[in-house]
PDB file of N, CA and C in Angstrom:
ATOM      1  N   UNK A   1     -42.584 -27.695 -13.622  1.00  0.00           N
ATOM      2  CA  UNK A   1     -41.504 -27.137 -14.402  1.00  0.00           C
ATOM      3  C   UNK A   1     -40.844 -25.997 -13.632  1.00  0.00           C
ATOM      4  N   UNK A   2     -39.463 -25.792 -13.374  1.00  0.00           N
ATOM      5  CA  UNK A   2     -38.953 -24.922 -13.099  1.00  0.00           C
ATOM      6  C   UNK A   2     -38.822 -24.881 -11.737  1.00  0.00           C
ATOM      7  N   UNK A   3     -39.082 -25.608 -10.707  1.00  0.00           N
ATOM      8  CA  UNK A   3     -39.080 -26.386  -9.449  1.00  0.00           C
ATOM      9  C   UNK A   3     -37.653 -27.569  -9.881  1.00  0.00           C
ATOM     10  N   UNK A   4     -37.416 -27.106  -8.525  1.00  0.00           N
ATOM     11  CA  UNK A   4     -35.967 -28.117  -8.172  1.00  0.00           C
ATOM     12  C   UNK A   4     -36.277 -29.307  -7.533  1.00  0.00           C
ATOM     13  N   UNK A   5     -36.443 -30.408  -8.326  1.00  0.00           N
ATOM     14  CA  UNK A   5     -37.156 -31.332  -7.887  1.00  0.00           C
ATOM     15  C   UNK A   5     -35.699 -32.514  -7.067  1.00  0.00           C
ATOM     16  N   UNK A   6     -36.620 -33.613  -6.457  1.00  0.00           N
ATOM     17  CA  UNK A   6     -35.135 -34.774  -5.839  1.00  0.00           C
ATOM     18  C   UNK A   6     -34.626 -34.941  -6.827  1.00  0.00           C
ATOM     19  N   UNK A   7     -35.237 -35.648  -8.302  1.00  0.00           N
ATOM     20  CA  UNK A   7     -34.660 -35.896  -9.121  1.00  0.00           C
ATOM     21  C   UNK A   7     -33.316 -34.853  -9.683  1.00  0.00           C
ATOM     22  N   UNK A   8     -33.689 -33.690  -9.656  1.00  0.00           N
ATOM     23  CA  UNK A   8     -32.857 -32.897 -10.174  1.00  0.00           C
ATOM     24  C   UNK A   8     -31.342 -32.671  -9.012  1.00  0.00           C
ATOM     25  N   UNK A   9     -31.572 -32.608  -8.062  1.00  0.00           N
ATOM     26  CA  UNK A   9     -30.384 -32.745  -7.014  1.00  0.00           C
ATOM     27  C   UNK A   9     -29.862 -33.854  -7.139  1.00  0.00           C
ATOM     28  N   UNK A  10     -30.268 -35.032  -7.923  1.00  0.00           N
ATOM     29  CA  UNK A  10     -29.870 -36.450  -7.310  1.00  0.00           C
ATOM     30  C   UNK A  10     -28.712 -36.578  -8.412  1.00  0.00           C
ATOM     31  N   UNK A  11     -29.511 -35.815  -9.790  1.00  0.00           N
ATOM     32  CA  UNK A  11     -28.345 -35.906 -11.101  1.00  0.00           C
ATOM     33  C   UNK A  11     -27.600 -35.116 -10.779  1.00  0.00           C
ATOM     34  N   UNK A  12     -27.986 -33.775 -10.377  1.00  0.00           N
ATOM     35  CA  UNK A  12     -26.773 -32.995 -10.313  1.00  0.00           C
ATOM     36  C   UNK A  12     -25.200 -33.472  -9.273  1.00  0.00           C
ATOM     37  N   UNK A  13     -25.972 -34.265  -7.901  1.00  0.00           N
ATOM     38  CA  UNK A  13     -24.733 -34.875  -7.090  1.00  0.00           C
ATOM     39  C   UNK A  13     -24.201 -35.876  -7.970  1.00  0.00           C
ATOM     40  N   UNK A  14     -25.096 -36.787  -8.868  1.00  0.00           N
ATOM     41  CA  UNK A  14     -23.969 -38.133  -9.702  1.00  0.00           C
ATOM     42  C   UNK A  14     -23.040 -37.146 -10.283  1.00  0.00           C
ATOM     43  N   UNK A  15     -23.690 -35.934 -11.424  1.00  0.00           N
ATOM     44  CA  UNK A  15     -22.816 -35.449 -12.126  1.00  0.00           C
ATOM     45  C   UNK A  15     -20.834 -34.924 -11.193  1.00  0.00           C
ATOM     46  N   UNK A  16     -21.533 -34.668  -9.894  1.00  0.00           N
ATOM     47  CA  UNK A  16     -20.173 -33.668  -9.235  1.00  0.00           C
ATOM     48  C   UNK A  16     -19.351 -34.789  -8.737  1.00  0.00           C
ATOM     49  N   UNK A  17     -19.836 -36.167  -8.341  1.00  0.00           N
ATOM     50  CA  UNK A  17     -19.004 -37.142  -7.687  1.00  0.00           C
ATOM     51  C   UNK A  17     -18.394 -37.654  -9.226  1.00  0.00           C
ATOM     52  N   UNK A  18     -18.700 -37.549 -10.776  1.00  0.00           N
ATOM     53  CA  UNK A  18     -18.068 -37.948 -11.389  1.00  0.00           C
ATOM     54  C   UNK A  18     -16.982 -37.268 -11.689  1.00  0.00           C
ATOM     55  N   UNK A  19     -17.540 -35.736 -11.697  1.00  0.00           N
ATOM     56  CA  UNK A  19     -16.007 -34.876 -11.485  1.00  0.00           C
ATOM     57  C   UNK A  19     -15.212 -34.890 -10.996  1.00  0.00           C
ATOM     58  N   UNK A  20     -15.502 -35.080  -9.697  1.00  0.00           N
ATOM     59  CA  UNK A  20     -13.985 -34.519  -8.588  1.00  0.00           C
ATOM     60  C   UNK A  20     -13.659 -36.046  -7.710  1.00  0.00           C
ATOM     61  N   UNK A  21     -15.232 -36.721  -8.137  1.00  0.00           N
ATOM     62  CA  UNK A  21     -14.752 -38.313  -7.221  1.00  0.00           C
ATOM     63  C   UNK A  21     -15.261 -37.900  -5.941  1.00  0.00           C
ATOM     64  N   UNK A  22     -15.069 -39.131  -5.013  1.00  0.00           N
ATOM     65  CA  UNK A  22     -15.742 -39.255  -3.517  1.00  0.00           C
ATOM     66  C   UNK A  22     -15.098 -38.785  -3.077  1.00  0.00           C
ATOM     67  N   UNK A  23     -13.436 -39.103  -3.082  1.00  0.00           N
ATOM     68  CA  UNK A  23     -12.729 -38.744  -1.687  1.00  0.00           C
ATOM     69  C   UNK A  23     -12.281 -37.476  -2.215  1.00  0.00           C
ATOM     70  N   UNK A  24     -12.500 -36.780  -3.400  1.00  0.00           N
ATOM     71  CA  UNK A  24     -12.288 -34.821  -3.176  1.00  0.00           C
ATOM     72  C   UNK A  24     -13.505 -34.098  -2.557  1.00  0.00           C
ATOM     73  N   UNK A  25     -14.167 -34.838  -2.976  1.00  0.00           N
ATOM     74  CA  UNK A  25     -15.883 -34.138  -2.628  1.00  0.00           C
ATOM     75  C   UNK A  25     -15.755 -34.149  -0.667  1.00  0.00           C
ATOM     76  N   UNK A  26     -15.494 -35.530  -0.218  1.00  0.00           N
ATOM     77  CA  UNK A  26     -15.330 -35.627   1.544  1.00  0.00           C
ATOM     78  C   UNK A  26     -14.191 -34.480   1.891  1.00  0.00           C
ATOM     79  N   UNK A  27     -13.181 -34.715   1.156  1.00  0.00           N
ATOM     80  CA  UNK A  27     -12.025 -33.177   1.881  1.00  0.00           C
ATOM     81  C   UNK A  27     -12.486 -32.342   1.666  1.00  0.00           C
ATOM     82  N   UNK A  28     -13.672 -31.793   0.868  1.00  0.00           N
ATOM     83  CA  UNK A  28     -13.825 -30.512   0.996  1.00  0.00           C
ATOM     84  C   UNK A  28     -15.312 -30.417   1.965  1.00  0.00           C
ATOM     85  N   UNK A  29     -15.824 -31.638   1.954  1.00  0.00           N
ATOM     86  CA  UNK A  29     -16.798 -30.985   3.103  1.00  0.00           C
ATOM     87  C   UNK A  29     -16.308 -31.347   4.348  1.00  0.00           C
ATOM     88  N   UNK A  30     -15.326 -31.890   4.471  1.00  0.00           N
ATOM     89  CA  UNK A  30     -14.062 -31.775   6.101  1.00  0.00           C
ATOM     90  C   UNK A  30     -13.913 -30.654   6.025  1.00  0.00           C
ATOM     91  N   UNK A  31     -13.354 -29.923   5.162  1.00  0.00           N
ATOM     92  CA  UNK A  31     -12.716 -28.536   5.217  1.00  0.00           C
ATOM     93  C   UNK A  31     -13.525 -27.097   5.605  1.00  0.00           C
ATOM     94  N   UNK A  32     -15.190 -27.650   5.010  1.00  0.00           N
ATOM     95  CA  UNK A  32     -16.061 -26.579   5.084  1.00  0.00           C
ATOM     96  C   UNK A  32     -16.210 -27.065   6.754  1.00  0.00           C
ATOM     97  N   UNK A  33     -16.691 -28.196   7.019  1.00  0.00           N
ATOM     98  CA  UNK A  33     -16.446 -28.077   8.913  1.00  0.00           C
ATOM     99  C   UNK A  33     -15.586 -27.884   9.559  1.00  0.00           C
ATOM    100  N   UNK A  34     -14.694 -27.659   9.107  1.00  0.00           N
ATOM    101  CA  UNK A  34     -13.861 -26.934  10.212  1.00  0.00           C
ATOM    102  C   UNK A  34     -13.241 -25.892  10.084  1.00  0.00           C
ATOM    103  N   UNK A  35     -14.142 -24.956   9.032  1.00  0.00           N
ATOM    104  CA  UNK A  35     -14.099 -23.489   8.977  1.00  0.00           C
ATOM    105  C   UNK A  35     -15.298 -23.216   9.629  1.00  0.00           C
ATOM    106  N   UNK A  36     -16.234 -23.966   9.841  1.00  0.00           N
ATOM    107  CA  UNK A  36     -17.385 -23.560  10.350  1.00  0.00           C
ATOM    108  C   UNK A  36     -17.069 -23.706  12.294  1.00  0.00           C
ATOM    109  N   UNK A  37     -16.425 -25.071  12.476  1.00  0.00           N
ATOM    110  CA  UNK A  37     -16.034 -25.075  13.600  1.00  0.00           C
ATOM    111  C   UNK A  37     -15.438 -23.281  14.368  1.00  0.00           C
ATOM    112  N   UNK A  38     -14.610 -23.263  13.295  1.00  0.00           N
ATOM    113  CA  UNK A  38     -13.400 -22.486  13.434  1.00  0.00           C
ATOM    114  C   UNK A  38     -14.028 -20.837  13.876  1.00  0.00           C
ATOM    115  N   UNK A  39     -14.779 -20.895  13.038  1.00  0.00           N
ATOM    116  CA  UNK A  39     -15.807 -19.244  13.067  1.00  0.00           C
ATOM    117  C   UNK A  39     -16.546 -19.181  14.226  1.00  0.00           C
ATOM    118  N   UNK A  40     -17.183 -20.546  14.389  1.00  0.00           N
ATOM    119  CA  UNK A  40     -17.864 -20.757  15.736  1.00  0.00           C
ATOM    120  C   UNK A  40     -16.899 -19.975  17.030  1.00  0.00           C
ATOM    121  N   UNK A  41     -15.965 -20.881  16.822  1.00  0.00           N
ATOM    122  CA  UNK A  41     -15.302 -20.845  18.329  1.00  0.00           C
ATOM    123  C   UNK A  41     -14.706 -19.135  18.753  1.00  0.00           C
ATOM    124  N   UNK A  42     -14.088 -19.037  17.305  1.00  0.00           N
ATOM    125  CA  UNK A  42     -14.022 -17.329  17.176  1.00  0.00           C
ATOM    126  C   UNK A  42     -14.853 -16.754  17.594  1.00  0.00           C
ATOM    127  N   UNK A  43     -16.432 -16.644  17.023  1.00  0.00           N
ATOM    128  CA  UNK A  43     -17.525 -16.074  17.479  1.00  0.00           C
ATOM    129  C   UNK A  43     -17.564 -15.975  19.076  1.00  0.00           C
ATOM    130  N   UNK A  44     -17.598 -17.263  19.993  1.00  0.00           N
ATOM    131  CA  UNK A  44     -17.162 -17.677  21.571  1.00  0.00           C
ATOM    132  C   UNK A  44     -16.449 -16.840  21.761  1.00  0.00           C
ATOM    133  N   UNK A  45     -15.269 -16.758  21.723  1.00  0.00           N
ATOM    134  CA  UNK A  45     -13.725 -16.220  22.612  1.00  0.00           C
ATOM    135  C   UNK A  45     -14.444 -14.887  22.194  1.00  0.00           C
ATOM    136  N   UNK A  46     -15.171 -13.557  21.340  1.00  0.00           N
ATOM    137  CA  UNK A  46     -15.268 -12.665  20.865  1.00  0.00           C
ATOM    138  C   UNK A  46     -16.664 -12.260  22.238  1.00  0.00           C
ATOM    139  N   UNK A  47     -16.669 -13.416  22.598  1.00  0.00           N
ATOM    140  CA  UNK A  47     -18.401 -12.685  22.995  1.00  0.00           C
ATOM    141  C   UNK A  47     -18.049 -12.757  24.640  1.00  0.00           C
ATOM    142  N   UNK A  48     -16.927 -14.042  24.921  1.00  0.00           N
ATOM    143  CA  UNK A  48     -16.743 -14.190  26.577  1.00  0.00           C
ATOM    144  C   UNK A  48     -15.440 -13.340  27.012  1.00  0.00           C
ATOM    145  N   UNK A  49     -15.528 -12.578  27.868  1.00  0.00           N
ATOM    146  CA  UNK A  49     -14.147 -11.474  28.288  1.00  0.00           C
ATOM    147  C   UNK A  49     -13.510 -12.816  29.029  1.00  0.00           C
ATOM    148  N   UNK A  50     -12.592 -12.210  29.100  1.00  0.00           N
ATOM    149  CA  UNK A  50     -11.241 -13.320  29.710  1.00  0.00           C
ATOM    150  C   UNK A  50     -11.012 -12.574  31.172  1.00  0.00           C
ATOM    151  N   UNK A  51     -11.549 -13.486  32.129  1.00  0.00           N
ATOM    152  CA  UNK A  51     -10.413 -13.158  33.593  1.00  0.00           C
ATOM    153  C   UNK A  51      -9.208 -13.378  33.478  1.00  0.00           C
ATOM    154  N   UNK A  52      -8.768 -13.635  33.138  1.00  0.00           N
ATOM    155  CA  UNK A  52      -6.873 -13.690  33.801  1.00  0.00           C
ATOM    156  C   UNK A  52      -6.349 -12.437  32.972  1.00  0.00           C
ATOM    157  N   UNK A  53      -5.774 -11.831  33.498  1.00  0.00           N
ATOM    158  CA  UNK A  53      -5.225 -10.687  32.969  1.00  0.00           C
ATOM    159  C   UNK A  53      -3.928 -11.518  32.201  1.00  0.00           C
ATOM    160  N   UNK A  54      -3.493 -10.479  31.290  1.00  0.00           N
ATOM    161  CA  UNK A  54      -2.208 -10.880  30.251  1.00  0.00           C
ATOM    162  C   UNK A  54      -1.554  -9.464  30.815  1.00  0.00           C
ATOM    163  N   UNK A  55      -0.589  -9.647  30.822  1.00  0.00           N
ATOM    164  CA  UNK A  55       0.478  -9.164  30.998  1.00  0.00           C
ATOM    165  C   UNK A  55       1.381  -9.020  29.400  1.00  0.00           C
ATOM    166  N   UNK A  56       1.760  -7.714  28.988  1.00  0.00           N
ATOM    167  CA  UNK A  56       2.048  -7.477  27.639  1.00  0.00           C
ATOM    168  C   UNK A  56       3.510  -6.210  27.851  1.00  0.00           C
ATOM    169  N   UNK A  57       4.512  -6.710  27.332  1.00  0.00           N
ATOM    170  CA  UNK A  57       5.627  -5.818  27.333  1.00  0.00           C
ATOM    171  C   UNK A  57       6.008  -5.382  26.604  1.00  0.00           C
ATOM    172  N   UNK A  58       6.182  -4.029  26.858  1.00  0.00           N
ATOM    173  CA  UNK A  58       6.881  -3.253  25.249  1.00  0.00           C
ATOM    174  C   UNK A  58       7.705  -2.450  25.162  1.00  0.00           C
ATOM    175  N   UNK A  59       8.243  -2.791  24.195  1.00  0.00           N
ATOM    176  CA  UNK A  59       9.719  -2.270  23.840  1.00  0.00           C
ATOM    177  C   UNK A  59       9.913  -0.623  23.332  1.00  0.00           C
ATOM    178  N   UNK A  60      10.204   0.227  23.870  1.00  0.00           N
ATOM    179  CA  UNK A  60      10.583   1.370  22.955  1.00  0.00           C
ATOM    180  C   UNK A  60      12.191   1.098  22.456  1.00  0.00           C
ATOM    181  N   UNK A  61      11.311   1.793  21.126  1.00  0.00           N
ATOM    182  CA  UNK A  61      12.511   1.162  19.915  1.00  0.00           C
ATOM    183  C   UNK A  61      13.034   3.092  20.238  1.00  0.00           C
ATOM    184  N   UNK A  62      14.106   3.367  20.616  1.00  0.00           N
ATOM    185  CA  UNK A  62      15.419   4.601  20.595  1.00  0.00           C
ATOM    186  C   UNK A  62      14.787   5.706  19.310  1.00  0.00           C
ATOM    187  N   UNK A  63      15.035   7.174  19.672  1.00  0.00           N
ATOM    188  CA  UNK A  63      14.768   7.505  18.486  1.00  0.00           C
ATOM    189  C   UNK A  63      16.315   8.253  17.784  1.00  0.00           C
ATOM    190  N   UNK A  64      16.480   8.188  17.235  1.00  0.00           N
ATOM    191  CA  UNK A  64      17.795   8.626  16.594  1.00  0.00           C
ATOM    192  C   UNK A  64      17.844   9.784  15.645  1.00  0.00           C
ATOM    193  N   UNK A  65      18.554  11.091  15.648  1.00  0.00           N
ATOM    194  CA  UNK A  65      18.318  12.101  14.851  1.00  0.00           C
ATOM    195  C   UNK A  65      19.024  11.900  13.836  1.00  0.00           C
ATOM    196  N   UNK A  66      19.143  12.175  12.583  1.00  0.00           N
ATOM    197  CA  UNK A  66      19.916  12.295  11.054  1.00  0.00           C
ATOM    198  C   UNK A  66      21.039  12.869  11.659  1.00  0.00           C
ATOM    199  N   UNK A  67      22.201  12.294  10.962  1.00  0.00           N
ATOM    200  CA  UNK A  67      23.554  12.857  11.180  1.00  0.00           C
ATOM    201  C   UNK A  67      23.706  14.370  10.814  1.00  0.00           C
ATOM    202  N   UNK A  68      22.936  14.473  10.058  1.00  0.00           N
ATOM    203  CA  UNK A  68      22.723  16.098   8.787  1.00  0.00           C
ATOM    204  C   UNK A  68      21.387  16.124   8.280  1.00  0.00           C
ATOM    205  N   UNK A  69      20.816  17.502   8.818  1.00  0.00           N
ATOM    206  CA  UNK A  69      19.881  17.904   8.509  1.00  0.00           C
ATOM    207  C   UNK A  69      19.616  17.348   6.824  1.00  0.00           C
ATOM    208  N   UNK A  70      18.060  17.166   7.100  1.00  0.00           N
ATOM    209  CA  UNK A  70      17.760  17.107   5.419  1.00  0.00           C
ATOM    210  C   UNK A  70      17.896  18.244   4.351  1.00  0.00           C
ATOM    211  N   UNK A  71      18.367  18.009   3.377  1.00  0.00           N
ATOM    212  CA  UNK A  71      18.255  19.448   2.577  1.00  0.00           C
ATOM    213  C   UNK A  71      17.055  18.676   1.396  1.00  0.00           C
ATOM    214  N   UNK A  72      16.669  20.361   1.233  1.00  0.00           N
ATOM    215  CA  UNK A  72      15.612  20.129   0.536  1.00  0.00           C
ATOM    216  C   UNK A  72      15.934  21.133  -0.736  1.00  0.00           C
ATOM    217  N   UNK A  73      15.587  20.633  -2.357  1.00  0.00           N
ATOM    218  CA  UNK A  73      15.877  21.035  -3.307  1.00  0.00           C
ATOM    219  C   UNK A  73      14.965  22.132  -3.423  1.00  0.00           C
ATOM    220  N   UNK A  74      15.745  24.208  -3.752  1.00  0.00           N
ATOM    221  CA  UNK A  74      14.936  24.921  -3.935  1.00  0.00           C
ATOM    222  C   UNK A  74      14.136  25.241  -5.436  1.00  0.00           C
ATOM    223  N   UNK A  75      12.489  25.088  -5.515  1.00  0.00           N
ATOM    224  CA  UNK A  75      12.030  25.067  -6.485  1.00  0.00           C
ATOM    225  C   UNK A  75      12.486  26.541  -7.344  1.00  0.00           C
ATOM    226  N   UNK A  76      12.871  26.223  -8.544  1.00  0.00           N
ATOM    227  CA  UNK A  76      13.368  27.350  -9.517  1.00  0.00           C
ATOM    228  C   UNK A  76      11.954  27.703 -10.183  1.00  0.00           C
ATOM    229  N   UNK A  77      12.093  28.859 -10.996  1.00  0.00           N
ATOM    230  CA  UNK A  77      10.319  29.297 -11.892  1.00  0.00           C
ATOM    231  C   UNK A  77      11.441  28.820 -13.281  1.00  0.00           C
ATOM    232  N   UNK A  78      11.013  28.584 -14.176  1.00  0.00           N
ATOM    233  CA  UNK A  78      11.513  28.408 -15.408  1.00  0.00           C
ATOM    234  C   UNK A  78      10.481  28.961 -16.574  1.00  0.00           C
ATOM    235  N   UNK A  79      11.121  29.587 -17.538  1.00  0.00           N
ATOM    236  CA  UNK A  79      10.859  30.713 -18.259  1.00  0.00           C
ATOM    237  C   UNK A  79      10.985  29.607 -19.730  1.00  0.00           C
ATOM    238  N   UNK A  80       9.990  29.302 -20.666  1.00  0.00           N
ATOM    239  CA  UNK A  80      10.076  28.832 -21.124  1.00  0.00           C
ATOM    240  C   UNK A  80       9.828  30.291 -22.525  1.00  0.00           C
ATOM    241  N   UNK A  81      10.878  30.029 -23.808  1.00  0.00           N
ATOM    242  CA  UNK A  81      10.078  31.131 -24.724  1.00  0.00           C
ATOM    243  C   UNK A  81       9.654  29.942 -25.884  1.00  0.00           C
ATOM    244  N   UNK A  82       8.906  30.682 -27.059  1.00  0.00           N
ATOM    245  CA  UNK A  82       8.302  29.932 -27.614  1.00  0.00           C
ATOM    246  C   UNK A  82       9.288  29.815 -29.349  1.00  0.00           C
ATOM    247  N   UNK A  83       9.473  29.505 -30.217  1.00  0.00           N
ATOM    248  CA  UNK A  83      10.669  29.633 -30.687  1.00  0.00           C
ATOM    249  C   UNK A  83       9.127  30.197 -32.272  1.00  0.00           C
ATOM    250  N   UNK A  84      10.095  31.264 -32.995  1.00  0.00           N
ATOM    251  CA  UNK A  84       8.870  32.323 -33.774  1.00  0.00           C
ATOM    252  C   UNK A  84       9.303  31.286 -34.950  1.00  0.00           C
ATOM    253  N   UNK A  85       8.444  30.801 -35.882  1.00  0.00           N
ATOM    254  CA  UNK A  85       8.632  30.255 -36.950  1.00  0.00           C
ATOM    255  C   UNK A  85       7.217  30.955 -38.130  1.00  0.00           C
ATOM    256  N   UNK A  86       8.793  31.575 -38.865  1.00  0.00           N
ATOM    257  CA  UNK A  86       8.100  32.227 -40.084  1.00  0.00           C
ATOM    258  C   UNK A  86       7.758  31.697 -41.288  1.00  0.00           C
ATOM    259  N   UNK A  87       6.481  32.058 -41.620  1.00  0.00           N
ATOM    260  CA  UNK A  87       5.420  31.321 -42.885  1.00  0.00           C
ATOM    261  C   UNK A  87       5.600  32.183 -43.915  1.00  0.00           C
ATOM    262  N   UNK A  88       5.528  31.348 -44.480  1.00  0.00           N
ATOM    263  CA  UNK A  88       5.882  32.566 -46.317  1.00  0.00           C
ATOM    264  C   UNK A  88       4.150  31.604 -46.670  1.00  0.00           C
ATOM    265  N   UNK A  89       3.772  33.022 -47.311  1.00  0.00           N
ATOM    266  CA  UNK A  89       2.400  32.860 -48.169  1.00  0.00           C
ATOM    267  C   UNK A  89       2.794  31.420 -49.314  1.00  0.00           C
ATOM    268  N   UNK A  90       1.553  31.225 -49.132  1.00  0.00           N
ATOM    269  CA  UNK A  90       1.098  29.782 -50.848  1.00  0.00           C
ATOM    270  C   UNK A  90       2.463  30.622 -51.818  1.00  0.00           C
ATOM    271  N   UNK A  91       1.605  31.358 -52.686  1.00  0.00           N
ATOM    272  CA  UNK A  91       2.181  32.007 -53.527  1.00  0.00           C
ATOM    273  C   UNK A  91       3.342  32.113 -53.897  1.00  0.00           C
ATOM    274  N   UNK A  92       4.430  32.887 -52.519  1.00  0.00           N
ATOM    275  CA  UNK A  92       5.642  33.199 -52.594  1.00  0.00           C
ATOM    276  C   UNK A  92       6.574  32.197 -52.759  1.00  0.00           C
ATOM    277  N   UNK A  93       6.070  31.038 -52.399  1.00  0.00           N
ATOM    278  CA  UNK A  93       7.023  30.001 -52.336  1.00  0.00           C
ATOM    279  C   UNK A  93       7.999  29.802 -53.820  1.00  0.00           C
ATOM    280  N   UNK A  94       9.283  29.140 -53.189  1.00  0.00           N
ATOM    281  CA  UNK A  94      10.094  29.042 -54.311  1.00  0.00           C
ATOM    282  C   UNK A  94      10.163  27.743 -55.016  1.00  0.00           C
ATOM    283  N   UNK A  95       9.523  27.579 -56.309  1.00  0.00           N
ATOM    284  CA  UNK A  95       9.729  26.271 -57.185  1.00  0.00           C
ATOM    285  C   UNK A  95      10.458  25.734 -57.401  1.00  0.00           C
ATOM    286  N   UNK A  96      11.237  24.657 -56.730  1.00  0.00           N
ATOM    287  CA  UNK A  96      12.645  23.869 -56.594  1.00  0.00           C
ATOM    288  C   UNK A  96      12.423  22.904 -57.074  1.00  0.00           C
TER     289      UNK A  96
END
């Protein structure tokens, strides 16, 4: 019990070829080889230095000054007051 037995791989592959079918199930294990290819060969070119030198040209892109200095907005302090609002007692109030 609780062991992944043949039997249990064997249903689980009928179950996935009824899902997706044979020929989705083959494109995607084409696809997983030749990401695996792909990493491989990456891995290669990453590990062997290259004799032939490359030759690489580059462009300086001009630098150009602003027609007009930037202006920059001067920060103001702002004075905020608080506006007094007067309470009349319970009591005083007028019965309208």
């Amino acid at each position: 019990m609780g062991g992944a037995s043949i039997w249990h791989w064997l249903v689980v592959g009928v179950i996935v070829m009824l899902l997706f079918g044979r020929g989705k199930v083959s494109e995607m294990m084409g696809d997983v080889a030749k990401g695996i290819k792909a990493f491989k060969k990456g891995m290669a070119e990453d590990e062997t230095p290259t004799a032939t030198t490359t030759h690489t040209t580059t462009v300086a892109t001009p630098v150009t000054t602003p027609a007009e200095p930037v202006r920059t907005i001067d920060h103001q302090t702002v004075t905020t007051t608080t506006p007094v609002v007067e309470t009349t007692p319970v009591g005083e109030r007028k019965a309208g």
